[in-house]
Protein backbone atom coordinates (compact mmCIF):
# COMPACT_ATOMS: atom_id res chain seq x y z
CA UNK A 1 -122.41 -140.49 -134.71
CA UNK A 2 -122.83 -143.59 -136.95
CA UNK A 3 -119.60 -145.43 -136.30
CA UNK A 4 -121.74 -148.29 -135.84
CA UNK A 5 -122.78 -148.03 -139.87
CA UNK A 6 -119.45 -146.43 -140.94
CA UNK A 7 -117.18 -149.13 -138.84
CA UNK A 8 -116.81 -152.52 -141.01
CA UNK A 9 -118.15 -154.05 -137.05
CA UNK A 10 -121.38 -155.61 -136.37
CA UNK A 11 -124.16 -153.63 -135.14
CA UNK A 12 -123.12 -152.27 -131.35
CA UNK A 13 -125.22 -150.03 -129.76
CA UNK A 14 -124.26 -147.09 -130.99
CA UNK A 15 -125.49 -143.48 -129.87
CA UNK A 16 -127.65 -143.03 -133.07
CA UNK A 17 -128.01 -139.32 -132.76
């Protein structure tokens, strides 16, 4: 998931699958 991109949050590391 891309919550990192779709969340209005800074960049966290995210599991960018």
């Amino acid at each position: 998931m891309w919550l990192g991109l779709l969340s209005p949050l800074p960049p966290k590391p995210f599991p960018r699958n």
